[in-house]
N, C-alpha and C. Protein backbone atom coordinates (compact mmCIF):
# COMPACT_ATOMS: atom_id res chain seq x y z
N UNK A 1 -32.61 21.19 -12.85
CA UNK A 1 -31.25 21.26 -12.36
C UNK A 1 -31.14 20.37 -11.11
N UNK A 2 -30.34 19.77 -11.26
CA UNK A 2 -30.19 18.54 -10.00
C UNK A 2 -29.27 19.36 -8.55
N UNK A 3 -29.96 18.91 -7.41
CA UNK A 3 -29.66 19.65 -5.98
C UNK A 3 -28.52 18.95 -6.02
N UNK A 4 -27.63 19.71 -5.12
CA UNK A 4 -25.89 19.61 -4.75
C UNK A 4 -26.09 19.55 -3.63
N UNK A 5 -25.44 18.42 -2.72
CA UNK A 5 -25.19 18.20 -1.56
C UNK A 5 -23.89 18.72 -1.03
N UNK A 6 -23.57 19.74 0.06
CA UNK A 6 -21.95 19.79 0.35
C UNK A 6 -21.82 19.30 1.31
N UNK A 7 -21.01 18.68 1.61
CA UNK A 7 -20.29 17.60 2.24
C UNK A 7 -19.36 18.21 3.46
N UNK A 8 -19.18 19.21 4.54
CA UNK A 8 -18.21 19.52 5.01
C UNK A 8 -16.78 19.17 5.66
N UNK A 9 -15.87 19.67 4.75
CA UNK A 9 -14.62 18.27 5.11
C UNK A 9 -14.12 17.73 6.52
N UNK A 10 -13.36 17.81 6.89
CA UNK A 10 -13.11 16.60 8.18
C UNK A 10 -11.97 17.00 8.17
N UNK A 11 -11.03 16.85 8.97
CA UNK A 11 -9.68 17.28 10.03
C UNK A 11 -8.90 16.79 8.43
N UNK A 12 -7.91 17.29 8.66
CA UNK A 12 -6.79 16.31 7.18
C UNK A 12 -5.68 15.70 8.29
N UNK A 13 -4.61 15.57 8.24
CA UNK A 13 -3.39 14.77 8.86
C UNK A 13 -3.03 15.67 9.23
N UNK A 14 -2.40 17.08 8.66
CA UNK A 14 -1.76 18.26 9.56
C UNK A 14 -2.69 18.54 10.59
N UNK A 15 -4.11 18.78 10.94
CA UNK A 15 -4.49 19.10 12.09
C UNK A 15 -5.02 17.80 12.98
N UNK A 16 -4.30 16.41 13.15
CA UNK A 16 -4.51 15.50 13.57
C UNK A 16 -2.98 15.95 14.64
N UNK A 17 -3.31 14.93 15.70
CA UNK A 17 -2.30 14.94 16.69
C UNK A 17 -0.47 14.45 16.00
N UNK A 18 0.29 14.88 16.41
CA UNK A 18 1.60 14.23 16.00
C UNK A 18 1.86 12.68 15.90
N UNK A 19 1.23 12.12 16.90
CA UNK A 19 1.72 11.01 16.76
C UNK A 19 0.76 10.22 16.27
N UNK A 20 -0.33 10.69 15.51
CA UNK A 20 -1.31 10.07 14.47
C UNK A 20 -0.52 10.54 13.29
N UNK A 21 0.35 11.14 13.16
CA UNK A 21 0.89 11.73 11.71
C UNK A 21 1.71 11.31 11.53
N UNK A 22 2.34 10.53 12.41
CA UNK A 22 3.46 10.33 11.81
C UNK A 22 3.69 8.93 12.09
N UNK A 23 2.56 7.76 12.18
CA UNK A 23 2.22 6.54 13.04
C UNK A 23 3.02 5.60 11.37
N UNK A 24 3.26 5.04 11.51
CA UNK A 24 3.94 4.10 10.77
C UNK A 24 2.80 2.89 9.80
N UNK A 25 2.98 2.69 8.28
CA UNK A 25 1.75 2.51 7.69
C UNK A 25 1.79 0.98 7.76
N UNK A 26 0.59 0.37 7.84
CA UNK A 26 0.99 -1.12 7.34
C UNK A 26 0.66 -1.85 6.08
N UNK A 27 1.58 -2.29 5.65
CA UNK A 27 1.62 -3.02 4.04
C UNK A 27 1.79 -4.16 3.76
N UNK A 28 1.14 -4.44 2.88
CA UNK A 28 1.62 -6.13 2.42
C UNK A 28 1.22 -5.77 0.69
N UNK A 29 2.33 -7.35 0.35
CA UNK A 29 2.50 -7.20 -1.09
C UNK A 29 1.90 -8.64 -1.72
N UNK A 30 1.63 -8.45 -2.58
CA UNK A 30 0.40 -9.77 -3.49
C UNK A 30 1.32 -10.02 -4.77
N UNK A 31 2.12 -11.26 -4.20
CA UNK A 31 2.68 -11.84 -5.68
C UNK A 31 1.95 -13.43 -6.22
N UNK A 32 1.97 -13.13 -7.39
CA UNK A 32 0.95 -14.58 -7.96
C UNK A 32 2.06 -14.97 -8.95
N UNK A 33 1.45 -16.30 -9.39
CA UNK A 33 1.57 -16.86 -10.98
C UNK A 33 0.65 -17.88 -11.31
N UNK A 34 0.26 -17.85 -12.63
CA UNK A 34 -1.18 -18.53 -12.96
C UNK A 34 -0.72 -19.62 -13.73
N UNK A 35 0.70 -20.16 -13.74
CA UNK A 35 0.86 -21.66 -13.89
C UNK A 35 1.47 -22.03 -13.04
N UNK A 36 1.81 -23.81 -13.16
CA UNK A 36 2.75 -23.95 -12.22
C UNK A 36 4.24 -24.35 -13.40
N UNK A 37 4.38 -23.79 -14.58
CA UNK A 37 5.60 -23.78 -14.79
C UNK A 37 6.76 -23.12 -14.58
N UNK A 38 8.22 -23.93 -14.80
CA UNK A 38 9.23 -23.38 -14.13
C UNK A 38 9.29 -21.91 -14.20
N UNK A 39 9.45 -21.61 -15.10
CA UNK A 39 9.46 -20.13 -15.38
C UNK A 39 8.56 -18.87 -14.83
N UNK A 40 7.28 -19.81 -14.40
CA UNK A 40 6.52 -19.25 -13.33
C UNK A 40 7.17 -18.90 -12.10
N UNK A 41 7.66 -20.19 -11.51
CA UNK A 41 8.05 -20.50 -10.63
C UNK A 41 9.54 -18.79 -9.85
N UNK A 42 10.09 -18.65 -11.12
CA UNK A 42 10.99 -18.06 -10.94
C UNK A 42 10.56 -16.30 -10.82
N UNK A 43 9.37 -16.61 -11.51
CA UNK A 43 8.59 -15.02 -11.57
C UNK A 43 8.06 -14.62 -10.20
N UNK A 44 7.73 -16.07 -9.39
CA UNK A 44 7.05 -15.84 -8.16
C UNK A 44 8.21 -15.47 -7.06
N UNK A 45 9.27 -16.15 -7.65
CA UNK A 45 10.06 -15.85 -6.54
C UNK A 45 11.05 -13.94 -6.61
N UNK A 46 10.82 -13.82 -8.13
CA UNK A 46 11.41 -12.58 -8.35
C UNK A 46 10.57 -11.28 -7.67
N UNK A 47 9.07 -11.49 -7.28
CA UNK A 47 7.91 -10.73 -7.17
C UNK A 47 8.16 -10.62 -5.42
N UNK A 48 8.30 -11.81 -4.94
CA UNK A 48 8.27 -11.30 -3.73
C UNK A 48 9.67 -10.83 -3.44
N UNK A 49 10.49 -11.13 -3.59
CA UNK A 49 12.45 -10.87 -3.63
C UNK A 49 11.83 -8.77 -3.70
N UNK A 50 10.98 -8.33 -4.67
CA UNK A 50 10.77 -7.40 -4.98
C UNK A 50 10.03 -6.39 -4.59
N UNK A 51 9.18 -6.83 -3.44
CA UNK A 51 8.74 -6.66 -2.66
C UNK A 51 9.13 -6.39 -1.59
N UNK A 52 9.56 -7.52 -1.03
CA UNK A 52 10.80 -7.62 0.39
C UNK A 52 11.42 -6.23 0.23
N UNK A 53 12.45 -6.34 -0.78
CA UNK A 53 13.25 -4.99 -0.34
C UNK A 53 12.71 -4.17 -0.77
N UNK A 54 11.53 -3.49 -1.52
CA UNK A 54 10.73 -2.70 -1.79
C UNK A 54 10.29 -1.89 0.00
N UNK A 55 9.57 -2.44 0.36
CA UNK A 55 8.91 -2.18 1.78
C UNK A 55 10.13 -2.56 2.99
N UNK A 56 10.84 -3.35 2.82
CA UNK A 56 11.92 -2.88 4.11
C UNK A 56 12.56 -1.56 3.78
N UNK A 57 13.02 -1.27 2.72
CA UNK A 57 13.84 0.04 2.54
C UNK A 57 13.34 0.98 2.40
N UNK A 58 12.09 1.12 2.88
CA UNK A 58 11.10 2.45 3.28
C UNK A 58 10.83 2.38 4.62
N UNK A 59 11.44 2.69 5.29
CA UNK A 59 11.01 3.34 7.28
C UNK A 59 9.26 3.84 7.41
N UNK A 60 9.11 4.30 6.68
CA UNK A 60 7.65 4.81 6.75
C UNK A 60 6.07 4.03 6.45
C-alpha cells in the first residue's frame, strides 16, 4: 500500500487581509493567426476588438 502524504492547507482569500481580497487581477489576452491572408487578417482584428471589451467591462 503506497504512504499518503497530507499536505496542510494554507490561509484561502477569506482569511487573507481585505485589501489582498479584493486587489484587482491582472490580465492579458493572446490573439494570433497562422496566415497572413486577408481573412486572417480580419480574424486578428476581430480577436483582439474581443478581448478589449471583454476585460474593460469587467472592474475586477
Amino acid at each position: 500500500m503506497p504512504e499518503i502524504e497530507i499536505i496542510a492547507a494554507t490561509k484561502t482569500l477569506q482569511q487573507q487581509p481585505l485589501s489582498v481580497a479584493t486587489r484587482k487581477k491582472r490580465v492579458a489576452a493572446y490573439a494570433r493567426v497562422s496566415t497572413e491572408q486577408d481573412e486572417q487578417q480580419s480574424s486578428y482584428e476581430a480577436q483582439v476588438d474581443f478581448y478589449t471589451r471583454h476585460i474593460k467591462s469587467n472592474p475586477d
